[in-house]
C-alpha atoms as a PDB file:
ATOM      1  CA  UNK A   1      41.766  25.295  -3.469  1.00  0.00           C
ATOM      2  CA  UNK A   2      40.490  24.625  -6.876  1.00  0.00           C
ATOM      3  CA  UNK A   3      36.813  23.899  -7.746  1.00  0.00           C
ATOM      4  CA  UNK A   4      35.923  20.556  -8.103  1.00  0.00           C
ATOM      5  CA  UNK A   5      33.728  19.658 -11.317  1.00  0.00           C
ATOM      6  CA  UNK A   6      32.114  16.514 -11.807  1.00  0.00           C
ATOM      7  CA  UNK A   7      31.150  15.642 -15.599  1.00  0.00           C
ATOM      8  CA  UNK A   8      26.971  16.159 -16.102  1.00  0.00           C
ATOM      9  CA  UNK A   9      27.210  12.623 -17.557  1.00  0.00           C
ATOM     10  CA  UNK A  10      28.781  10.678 -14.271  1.00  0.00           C
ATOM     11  CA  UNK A  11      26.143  12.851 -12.143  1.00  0.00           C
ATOM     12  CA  UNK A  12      23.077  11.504 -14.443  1.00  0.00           C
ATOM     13  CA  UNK A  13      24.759   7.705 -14.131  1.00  0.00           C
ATOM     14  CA  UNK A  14      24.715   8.260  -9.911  1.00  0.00           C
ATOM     15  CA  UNK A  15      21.108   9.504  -9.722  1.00  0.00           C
ATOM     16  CA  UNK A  16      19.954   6.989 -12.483  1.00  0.00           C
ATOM     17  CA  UNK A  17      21.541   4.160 -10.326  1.00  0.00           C
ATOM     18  CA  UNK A  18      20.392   5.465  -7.108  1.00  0.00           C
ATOM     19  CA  UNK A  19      16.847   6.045  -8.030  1.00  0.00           C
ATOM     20  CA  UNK A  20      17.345   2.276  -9.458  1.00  0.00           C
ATOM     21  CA  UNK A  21      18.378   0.829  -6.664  1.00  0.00           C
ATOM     22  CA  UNK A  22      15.757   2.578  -4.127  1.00  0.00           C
ATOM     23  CA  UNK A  23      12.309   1.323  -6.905  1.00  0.00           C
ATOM     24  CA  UNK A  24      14.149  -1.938  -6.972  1.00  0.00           C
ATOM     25  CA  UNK A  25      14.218  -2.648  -3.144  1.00  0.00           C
ATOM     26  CA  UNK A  26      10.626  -1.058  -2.742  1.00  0.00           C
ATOM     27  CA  UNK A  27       8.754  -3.060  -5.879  1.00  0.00           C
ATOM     28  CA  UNK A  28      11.220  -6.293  -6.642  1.00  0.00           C
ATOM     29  CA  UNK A  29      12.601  -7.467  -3.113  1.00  0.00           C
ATOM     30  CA  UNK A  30       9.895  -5.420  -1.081  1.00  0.00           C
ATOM     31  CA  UNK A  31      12.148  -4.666   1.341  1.00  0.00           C
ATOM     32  CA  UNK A  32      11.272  -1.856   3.890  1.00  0.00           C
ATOM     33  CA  UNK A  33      13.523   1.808   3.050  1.00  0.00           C
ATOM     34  CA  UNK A  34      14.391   4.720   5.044  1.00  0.00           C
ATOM     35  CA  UNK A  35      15.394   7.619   3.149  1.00  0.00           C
ATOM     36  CA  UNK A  36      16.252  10.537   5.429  1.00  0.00           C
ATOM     37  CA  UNK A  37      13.471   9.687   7.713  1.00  0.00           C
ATOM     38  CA  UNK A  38      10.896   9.403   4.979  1.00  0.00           C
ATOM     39  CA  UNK A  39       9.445   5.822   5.545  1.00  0.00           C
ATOM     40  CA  UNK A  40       8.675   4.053   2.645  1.00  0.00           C
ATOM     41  CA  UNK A  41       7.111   0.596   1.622  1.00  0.00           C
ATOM     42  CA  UNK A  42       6.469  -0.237   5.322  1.00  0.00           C
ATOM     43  CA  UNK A  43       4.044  -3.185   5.751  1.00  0.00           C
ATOM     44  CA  UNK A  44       1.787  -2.091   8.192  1.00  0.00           C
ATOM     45  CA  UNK A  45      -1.543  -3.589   7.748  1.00  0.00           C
ATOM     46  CA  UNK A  46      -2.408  -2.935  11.464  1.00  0.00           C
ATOM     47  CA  UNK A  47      -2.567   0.450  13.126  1.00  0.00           C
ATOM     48  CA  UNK A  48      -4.145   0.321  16.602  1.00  0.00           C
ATOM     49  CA  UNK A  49      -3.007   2.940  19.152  1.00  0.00           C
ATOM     50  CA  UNK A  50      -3.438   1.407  22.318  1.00  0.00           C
ATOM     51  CA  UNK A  51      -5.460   5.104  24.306  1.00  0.00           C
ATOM     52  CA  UNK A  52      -8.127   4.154  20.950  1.00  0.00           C
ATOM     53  CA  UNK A  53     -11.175   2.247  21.078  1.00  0.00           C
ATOM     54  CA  UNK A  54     -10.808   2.585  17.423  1.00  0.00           C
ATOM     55  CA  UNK A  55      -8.430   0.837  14.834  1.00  0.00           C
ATOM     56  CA  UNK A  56      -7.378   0.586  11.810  1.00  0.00           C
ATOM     57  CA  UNK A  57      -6.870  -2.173   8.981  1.00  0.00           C
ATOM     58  CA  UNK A  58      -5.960  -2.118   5.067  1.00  0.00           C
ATOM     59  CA  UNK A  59      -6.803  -5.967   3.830  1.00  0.00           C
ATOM     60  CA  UNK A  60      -5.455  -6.851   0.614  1.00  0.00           C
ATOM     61  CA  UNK A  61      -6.124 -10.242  -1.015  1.00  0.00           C
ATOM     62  CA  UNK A  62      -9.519  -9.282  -2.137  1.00  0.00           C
ATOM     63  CA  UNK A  63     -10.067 -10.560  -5.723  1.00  0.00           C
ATOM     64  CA  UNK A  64     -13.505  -8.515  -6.472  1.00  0.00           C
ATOM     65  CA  UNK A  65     -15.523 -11.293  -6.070  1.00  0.00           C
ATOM     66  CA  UNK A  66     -16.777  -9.975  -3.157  1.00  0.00           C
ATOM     67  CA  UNK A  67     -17.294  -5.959  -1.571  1.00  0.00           C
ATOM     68  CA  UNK A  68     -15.113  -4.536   0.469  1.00  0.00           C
ATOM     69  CA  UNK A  69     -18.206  -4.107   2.931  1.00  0.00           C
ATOM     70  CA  UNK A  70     -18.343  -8.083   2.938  1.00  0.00           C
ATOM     71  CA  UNK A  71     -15.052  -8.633   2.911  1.00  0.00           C
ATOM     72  CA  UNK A  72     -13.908  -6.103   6.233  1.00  0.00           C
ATOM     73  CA  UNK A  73     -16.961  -7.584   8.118  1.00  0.00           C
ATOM     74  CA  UNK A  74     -15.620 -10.918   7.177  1.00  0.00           C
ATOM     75  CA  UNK A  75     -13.762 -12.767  10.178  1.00  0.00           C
ATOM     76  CA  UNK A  76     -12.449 -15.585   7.709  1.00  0.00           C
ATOM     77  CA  UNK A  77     -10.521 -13.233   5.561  1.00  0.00           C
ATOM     78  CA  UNK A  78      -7.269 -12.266   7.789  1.00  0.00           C
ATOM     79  CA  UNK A  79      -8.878 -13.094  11.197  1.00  0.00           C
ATOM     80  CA  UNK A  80     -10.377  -9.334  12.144  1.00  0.00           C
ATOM     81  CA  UNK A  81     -14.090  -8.079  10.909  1.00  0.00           C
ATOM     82  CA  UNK A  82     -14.879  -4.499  11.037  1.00  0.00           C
ATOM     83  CA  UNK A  83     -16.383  -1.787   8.950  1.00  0.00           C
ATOM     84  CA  UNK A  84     -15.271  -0.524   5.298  1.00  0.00           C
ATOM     85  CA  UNK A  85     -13.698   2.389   4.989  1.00  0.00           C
ATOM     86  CA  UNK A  86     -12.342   2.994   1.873  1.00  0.00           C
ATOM     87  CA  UNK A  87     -11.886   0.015  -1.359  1.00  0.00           C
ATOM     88  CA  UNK A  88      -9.148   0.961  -3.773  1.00  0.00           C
ATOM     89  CA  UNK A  89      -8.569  -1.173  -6.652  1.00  0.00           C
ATOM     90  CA  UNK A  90      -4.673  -2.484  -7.543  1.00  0.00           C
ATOM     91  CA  UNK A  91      -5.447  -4.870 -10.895  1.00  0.00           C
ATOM     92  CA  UNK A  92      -7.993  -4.362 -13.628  1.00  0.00           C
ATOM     93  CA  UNK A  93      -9.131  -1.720 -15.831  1.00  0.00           C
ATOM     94  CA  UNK A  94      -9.587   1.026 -13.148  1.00  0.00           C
ATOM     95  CA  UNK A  95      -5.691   0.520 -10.799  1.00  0.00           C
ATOM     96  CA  UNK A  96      -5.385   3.114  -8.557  1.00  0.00           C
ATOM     97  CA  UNK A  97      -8.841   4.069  -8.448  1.00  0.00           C
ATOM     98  CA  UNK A  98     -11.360   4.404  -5.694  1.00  0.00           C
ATOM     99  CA  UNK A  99     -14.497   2.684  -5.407  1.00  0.00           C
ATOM    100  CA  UNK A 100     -17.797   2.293  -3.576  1.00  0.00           C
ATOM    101  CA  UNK A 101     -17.644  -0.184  -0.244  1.00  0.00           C
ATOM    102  CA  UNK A 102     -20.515  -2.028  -1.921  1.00  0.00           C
ATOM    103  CA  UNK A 103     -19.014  -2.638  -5.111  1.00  0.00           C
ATOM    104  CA  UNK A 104     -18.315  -6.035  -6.578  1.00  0.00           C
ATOM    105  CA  UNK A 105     -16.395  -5.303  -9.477  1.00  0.00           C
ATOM    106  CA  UNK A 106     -15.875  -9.083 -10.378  1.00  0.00           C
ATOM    107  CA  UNK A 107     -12.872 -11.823 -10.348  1.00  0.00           C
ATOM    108  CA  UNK A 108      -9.342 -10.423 -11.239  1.00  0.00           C
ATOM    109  CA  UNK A 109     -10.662  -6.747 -10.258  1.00  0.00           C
ATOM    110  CA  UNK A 110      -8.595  -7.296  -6.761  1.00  0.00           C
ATOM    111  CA  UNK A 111      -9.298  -4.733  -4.451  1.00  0.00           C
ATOM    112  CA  UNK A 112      -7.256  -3.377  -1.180  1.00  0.00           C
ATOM    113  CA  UNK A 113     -10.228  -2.620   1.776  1.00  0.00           C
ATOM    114  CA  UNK A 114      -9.790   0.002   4.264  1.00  0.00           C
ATOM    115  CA  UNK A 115     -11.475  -1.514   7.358  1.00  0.00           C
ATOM    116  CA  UNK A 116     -11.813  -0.004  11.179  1.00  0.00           C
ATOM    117  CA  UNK A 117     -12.930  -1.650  13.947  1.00  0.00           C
ATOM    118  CA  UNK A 118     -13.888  -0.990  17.425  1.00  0.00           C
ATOM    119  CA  UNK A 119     -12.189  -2.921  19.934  1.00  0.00           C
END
């Protein structure tokens, strides 16, 4: 049986379009993938385990205008109040970076919240 050799070229062209396809379906279409058991781009925005008196909530849709302390204790922001946790922010000058509950970092500074509450 002889050895099989695939050109370097047509490998790089497969992973290129794989690795395409896979940050197309998890930033463009959002769709949820599962990649060899590795969950990725799930939407869960409620984790309550059911033995817990204790869950857990990330609330996006927070545009800085108000703290991520106001905005978890907030019932008329996504129906559920509870307690900050953690404020991240995803536009704005500092994306990706964490912040202080209390901080209002101002309009088109949007914020996720990390929020638990007791049930």
């Amino acid at each position: 049986m002889e050895n099989i050799r695939i050109p370097v070229w047509l490998l790089s062209i497969c992973i290129f379009v794989f690795i395409g396809v896979i940050l197309e379906r998890l930033y463009v279409s959002r769709v949820d993938v599962d990649i060899w058991g590795l969950k990725l781009n799930q939407k869960q925005t409620n984790q309550e385990n059911s033995d817990s008196p204790i869950s857990f909530m990330i609330k996006g849709g927070n545009n800085g205008t108000v703290s991520c302390d106001e905005f978890c204790s907030n019932k008329k922001w996504h129906g559920k109040s509870g307690t900050c946790v953690s404020a991240k922010y995803v536009s704005g000058p500092s994306t990706n970076d964490y912040t202080s509950c209390g901080n209002t970092p101002g309009l088109n500074n949007h914020l996720v919240c990390s929020c638990s509450t007791i049930k």
